[in-house]
Protein backbone atom coordinates (compact mmCIF):
# COMPACT_ATOMS: atom_id res chain seq x y z
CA UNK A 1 23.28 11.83 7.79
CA UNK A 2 20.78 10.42 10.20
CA UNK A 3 21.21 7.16 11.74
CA UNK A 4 19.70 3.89 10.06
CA UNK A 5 16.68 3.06 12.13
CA UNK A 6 15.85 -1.19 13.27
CA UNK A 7 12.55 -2.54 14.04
CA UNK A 8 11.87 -4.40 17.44
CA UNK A 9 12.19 -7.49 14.94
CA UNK A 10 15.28 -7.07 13.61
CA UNK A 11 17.18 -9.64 15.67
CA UNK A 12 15.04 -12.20 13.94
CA UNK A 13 16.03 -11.01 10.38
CA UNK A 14 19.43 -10.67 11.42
CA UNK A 15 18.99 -14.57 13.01
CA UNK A 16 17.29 -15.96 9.68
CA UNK A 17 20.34 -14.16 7.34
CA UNK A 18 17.82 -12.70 5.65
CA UNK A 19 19.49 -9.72 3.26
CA UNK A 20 18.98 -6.20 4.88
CA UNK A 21 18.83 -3.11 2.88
CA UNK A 22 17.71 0.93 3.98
CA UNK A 23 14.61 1.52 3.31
CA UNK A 24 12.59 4.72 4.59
CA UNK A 25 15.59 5.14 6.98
CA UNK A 26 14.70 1.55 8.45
CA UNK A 27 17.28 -1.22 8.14
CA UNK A 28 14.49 -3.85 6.65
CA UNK A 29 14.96 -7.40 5.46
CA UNK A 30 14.11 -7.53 1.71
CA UNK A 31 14.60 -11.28 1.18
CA UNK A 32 15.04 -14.43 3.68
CA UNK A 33 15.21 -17.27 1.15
CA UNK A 34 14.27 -16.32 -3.06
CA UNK A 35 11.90 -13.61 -3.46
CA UNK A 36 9.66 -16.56 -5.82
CA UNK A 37 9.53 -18.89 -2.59
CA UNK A 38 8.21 -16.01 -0.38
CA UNK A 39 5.68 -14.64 -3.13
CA UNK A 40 4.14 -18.26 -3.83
CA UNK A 41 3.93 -18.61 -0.11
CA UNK A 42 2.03 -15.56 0.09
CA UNK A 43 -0.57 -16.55 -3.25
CA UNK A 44 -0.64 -20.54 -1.88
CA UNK A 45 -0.38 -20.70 1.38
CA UNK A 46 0.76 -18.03 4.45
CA UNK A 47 3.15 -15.44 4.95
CA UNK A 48 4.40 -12.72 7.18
CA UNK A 49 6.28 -9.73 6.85
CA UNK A 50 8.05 -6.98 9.43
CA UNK A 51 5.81 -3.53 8.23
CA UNK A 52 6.97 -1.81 11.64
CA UNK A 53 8.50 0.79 9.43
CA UNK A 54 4.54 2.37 8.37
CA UNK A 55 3.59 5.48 9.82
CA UNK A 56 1.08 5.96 12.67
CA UNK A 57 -0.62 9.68 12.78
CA UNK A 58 -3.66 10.00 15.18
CA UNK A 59 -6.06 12.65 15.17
CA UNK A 60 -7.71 13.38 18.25
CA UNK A 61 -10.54 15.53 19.37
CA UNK A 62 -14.27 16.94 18.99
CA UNK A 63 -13.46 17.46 15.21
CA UNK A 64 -11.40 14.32 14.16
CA UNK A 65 -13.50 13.11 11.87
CA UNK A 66 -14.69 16.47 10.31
CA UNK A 67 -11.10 17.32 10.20
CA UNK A 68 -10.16 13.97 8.23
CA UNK A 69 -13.04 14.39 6.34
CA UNK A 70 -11.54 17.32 5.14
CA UNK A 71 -8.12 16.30 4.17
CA UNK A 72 -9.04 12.80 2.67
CA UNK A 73 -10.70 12.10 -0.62
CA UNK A 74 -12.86 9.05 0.22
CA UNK A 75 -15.97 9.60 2.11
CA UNK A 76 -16.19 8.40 5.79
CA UNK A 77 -19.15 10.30 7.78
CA UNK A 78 -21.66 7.43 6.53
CA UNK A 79 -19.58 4.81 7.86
CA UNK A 80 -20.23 2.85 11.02
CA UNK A 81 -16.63 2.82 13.59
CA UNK A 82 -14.65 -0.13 13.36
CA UNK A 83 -14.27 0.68 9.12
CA UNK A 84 -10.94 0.93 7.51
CA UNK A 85 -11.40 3.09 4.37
CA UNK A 86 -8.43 4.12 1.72
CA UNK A 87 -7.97 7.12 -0.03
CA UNK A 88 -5.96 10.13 -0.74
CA UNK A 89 -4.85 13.03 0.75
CA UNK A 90 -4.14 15.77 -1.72
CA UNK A 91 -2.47 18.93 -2.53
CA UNK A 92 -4.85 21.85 -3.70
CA UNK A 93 -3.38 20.93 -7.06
CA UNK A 94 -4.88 17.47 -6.70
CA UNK A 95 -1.76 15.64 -6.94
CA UNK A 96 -0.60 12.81 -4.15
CA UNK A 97 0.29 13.63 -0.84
CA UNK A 98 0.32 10.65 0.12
CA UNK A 99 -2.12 7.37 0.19
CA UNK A 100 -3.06 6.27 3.42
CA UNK A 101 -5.26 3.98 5.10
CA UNK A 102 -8.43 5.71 7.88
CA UNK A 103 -9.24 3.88 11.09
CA UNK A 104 -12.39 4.67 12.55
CA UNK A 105 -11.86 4.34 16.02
CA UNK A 106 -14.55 6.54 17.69
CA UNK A 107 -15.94 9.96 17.18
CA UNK A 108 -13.03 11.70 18.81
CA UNK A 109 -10.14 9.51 17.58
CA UNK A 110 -8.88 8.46 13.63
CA UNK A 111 -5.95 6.51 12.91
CA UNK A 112 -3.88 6.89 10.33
CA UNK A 113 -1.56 4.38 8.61
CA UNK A 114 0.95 6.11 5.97
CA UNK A 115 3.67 5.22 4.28
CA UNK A 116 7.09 5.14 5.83
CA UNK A 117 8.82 7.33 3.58
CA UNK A 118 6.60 10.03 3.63
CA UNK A 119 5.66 10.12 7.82
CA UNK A 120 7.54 13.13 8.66
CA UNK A 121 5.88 15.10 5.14
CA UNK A 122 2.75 13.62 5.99
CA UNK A 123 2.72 14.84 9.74
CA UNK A 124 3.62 18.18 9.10
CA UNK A 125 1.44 18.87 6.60
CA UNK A 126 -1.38 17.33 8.15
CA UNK A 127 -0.50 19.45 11.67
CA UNK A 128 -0.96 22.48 8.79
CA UNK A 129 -4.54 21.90 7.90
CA UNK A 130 -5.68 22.17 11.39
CA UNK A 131 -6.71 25.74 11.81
CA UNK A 132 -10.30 26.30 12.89
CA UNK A 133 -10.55 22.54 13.67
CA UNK A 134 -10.50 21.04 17.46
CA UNK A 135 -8.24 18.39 17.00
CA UNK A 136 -4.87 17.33 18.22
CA UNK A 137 -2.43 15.38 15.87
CA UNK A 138 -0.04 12.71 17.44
CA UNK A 139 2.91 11.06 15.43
CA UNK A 140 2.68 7.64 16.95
CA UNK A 141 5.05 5.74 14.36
CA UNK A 142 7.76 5.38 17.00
CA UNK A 143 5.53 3.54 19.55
CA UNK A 144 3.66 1.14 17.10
CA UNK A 145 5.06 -1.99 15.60
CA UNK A 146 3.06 -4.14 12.55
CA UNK A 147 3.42 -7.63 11.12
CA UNK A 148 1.92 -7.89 7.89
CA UNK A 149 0.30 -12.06 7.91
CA UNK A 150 -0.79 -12.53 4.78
CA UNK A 151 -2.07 -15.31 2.32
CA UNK A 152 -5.24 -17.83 1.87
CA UNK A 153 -4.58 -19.36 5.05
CA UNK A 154 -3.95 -17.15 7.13
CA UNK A 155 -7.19 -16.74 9.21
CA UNK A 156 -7.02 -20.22 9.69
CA UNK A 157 -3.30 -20.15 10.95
CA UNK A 158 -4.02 -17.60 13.26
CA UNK A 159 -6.38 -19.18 15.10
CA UNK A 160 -4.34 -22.47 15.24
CA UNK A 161 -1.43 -20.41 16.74
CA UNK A 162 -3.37 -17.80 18.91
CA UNK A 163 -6.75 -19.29 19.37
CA UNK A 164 -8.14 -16.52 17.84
CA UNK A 165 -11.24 -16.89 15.68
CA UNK A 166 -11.13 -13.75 13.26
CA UNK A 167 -13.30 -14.87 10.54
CA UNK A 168 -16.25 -12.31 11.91
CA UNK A 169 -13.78 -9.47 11.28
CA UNK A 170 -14.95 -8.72 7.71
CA UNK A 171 -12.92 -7.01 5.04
CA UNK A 172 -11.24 -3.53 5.74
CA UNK A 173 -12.60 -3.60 9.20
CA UNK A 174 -10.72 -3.65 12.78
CA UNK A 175 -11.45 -4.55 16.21
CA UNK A 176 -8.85 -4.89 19.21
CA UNK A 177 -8.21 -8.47 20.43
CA UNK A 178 -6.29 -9.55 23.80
CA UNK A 179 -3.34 -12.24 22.56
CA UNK A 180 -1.49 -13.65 25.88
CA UNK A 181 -2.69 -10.68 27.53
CA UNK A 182 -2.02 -8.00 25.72
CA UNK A 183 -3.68 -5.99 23.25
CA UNK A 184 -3.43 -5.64 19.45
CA UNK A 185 -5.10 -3.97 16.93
CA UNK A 186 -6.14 -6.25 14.52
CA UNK A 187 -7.57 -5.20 10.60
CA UNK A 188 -8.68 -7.54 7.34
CA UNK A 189 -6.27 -5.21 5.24
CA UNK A 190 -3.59 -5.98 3.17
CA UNK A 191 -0.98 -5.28 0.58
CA UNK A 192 -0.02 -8.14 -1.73
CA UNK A 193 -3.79 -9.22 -3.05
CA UNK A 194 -4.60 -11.87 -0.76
CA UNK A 195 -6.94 -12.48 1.91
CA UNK A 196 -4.76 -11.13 5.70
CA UNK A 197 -4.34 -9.35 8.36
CA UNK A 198 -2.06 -6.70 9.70
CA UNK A 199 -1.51 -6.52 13.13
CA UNK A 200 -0.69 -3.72 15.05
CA UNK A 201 0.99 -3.88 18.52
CA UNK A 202 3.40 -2.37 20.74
CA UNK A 203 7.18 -2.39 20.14
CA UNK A 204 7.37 -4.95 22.96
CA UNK A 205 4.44 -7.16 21.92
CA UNK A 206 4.96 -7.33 18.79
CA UNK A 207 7.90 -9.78 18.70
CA UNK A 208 5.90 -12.26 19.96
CA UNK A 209 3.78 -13.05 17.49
CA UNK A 210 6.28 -12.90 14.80
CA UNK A 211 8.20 -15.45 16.94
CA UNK A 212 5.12 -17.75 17.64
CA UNK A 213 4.03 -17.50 14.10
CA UNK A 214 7.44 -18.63 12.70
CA UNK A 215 7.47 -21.39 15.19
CA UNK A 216 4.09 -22.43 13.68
CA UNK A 217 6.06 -22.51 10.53
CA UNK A 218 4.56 -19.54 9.10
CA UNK A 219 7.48 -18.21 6.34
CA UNK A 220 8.81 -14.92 6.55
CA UNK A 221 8.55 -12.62 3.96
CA UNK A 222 10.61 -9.60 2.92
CA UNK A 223 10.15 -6.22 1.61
CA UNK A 224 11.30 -8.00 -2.03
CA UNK A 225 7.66 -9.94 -2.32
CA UNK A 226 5.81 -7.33 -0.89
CA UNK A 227 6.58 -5.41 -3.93
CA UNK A 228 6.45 -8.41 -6.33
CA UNK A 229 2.60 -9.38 -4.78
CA UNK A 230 1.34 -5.51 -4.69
CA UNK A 231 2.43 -5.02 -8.21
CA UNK A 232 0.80 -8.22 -9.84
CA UNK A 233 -2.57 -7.56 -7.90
CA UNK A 234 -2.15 -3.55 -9.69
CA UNK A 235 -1.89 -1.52 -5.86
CA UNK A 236 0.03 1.47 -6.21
CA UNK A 237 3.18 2.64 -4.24
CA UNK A 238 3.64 5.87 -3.82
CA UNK A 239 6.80 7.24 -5.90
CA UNK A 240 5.75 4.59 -8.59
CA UNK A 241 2.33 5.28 -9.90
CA UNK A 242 1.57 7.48 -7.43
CA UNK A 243 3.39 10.43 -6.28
CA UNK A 244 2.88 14.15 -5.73
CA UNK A 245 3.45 14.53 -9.47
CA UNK A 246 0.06 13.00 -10.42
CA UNK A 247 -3.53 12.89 -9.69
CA UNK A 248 -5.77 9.91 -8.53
CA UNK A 249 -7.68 10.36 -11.61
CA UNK A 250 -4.75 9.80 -13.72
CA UNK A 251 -3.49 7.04 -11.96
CA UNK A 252 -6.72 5.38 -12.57
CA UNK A 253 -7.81 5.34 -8.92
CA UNK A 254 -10.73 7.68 -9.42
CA UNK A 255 -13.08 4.84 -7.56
CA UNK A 256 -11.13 6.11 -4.13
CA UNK A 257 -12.24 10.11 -4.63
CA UNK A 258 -15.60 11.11 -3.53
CA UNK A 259 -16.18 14.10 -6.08
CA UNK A 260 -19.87 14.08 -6.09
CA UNK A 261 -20.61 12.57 -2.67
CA UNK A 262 -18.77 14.98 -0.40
CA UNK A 263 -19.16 18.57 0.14
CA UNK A 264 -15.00 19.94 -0.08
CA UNK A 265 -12.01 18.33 0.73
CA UNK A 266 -8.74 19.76 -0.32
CA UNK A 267 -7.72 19.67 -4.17
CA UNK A 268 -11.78 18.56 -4.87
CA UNK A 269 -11.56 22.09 -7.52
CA UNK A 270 -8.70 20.44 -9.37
CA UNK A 271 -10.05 17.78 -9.51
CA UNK A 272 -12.97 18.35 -10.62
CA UNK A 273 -11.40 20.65 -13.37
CA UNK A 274 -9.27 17.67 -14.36
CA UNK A 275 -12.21 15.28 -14.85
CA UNK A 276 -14.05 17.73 -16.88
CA UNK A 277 -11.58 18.45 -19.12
CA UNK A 278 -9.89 14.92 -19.39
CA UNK A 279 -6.66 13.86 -17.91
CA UNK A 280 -3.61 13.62 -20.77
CA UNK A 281 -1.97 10.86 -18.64
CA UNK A 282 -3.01 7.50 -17.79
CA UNK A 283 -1.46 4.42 -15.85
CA UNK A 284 -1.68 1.25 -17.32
CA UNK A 285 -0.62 -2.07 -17.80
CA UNK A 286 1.47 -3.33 -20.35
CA UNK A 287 2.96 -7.12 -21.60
CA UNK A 288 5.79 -7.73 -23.07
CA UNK A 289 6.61 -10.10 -25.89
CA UNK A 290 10.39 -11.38 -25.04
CA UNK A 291 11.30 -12.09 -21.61
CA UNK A 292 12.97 -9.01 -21.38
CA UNK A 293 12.43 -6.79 -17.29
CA UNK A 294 11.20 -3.52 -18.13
CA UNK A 295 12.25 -1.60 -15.22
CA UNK A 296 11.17 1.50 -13.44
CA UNK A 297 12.23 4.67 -15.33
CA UNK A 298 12.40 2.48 -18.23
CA UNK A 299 10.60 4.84 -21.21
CA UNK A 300 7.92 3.22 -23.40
CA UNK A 301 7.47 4.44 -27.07
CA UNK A 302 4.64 4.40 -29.54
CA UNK A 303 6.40 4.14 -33.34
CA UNK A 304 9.03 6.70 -32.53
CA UNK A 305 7.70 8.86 -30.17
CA UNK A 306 8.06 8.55 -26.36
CA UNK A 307 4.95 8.89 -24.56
CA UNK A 308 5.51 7.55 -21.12
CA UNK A 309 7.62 5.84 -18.35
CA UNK A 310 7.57 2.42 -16.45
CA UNK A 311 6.47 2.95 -12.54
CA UNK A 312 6.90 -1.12 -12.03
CA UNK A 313 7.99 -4.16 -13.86
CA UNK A 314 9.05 -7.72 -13.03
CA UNK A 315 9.25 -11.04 -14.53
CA UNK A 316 5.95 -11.72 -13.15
CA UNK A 317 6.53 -14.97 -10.66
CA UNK A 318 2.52 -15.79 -10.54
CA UNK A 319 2.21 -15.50 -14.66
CA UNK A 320 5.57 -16.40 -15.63
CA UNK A 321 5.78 -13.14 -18.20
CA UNK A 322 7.00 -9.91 -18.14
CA UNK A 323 4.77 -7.14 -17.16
CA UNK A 324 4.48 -3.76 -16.09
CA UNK A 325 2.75 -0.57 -14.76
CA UNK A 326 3.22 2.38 -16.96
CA UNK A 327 2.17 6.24 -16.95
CA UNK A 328 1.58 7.26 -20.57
CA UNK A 329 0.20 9.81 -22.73
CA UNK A 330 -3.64 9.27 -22.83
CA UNK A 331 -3.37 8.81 -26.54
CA UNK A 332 -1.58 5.85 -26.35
CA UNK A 333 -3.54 4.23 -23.66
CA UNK A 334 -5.91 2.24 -25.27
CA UNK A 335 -5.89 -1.38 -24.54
CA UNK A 336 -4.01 -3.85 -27.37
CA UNK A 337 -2.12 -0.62 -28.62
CA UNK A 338 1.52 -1.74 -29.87
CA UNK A 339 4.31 -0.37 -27.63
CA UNK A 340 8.14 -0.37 -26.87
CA UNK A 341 10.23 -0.31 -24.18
CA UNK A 342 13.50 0.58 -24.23
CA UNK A 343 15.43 -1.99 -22.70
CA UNK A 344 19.38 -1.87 -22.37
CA UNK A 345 19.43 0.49 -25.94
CA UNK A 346 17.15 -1.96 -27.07
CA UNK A 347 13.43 -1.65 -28.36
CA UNK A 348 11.21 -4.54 -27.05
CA UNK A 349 7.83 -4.65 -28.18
CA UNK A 350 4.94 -5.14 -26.54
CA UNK A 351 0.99 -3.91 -25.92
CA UNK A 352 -1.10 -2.05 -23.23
CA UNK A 353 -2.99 -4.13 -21.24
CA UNK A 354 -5.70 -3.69 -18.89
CA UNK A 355 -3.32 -3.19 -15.33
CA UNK A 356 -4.88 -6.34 -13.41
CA UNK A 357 -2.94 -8.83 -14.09
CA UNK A 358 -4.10 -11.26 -11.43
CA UNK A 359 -7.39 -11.56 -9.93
CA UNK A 360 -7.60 -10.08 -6.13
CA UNK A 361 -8.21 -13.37 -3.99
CA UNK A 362 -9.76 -10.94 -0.82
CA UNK A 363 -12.64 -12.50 1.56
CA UNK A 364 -15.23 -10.09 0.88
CA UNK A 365 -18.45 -11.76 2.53
């Protein structure tokens, strides 16, 4: 068994008792306080959260962005450098190899962000695609560490704390920016639905803006809320409604594939065969009527038939109900159709509903 992995902030989790938990072979905090008071923090006001644990994959060389091109599904030879841009990467079958965010850094040089569980799966079968391409693929994720600051006010806590104006640095773009001397890349990205930043640093840099921010009373924010926030604001996570058994077009996330705009990219055939003959599967949303937590795994039933499975389901903390992301049979997809959920060998009704719950609160000007 391999050894449990920290990030260069885990003496601060370990200082604030927050409660630690494996994840992606990382020892990571999942809650400081209550996962409600670090949500609400996040949707009202600002908070910040360890991410060191994400992949880093660079692609290097006269064909980076051909190459990336190639493997991704969303289009990024029109766009200028200094774009973020998420997509796909896919298996010729067009299901999920993983979803990953695309760093334009220059003509010879793309960054990749991935998630943590899948970084050495990603890596190697990215360093497979390469043939007949001039590029050189470098598994950064040990050098890089990322905090996550996230929430309404966070571009103005920022600046109070580092002095750095940001508000020019428009949405799902980057830039690199000197803090006490050393540099960070900086991106308007995020994961829980709110207006942030993520900011990307070395492993010895990197504690010292977690440690100025929390001085600055900034709250910390575990892995708990990350997943409470992402869900309510309907983003994916991979193994949930996304996952290498399932396309983008059935998990409803056909806005990130460029079928008609770009030329090939692997798993395009499948999925254009799939959109022309109709996907039998569909993620959705779905409401409860008793406060009952349908849970992942959890299957959902039309009448007596079971046609799907829930990917993710809280109490929701924002809308005070409980809700959920489901993958069921197309048939059964269609908004206000009556549903059950069996819950603890009980049925609990409830309906499909459309899968954004809460309105994205991003600045987008």
């Amino acid at each position: 068994m391999s050894e449990i992995k920290e990030t260069c902030l885990h003496p601060f989790h370990t200082e604030l008792h927050a409660r630690m938990e494996e994840f992606a072979g990382y020892d990571m905090p999942i809650v400081y306080t209550t996962i409600q008071a670090e949500h609400l923090a996040v949707r009202n006001d600002v908070g910040m959260f360890d991410v060191s644990h994400m992949g880093e994959i660079e692609v290097r060389g006269k064909d980076a962005l051909k190459f990336v091109d190639y493997i991704f599904t969303n289009e990024i030879l029109s766009k200028p450098f200094g774009k973020v841009v998420y997509g796909f990467m896919l298996y010729e079958n067009g299901t999920i190899v993983d979803d990953l965010l695309v760093y334009l850094v220059n003509q010879e040089n793309v960054f990749l962000v991935v998630n943590a569980s899948n970084i050495a799966k990603d890596y190697a079968w990215i360093v497979e695609q390469t043939e007949g391409f001039d590029v050189t693929i470098v598994n950064l994720s040990e050098e890089y560490s990322e905090v996550a600051v996230q929430g309404p006010n966070a571009e103005t806590k920022i600046k109070e704390v580092f002095g750095l104006d940001l508000s020019e640095l428009s949405f799902f773009t980057f830039g690199r920016f000197l803090i006490n001397g050393d540099e960070y890349l900086i991106s308007r990205t995020g994961y829980t639905g709110e207006d942030g930043f993520e900011i990307y640093g070395s492993n010895l840099d990197i504690p010292f803006i977690w440690e100025k921010l929390h001085l600055a009373g900034v709250t910390p924010c575990g892995l708990g809320s990350r997943d409470t926030l992402r869900f309510e604001a309907a983003l994916p996570l991979y193994g949930h409604e996304i996952s290498d058994q399932i396309s983008p077009i059935s998990a409803g996330l056909k806005i990130f594939v460029r079928v008609e705009e770009k030329s090939d990219f692997i798993g395009k055939g499948s999925l254009l065969k799939e959109i022309e003959l109709g996907s039998d599967k569909k993620v959705v949303g779905i409401e409860l009527n008793e406060k009952a937590i349908p849970r992942q795994g959890y299957p959902v039933f039309m009448g007596d038939e079971q046609v799907g499975v829930i990917t993710t389901g809280y109490l929701s903390i924002s809308l005070d109900k409980p809700i959920a992301m489901a993958l069921i049979d197309k048939k059964a997809s269609k908004k206000d159709t009556q549903i059950f959920v069996g819950i603890r060998k009980k049925m609990v009704p409830g309906f499909v509903r459309d899968k954004k719950f809460l309105k994205k609160n991003y600045k987008t000007n």
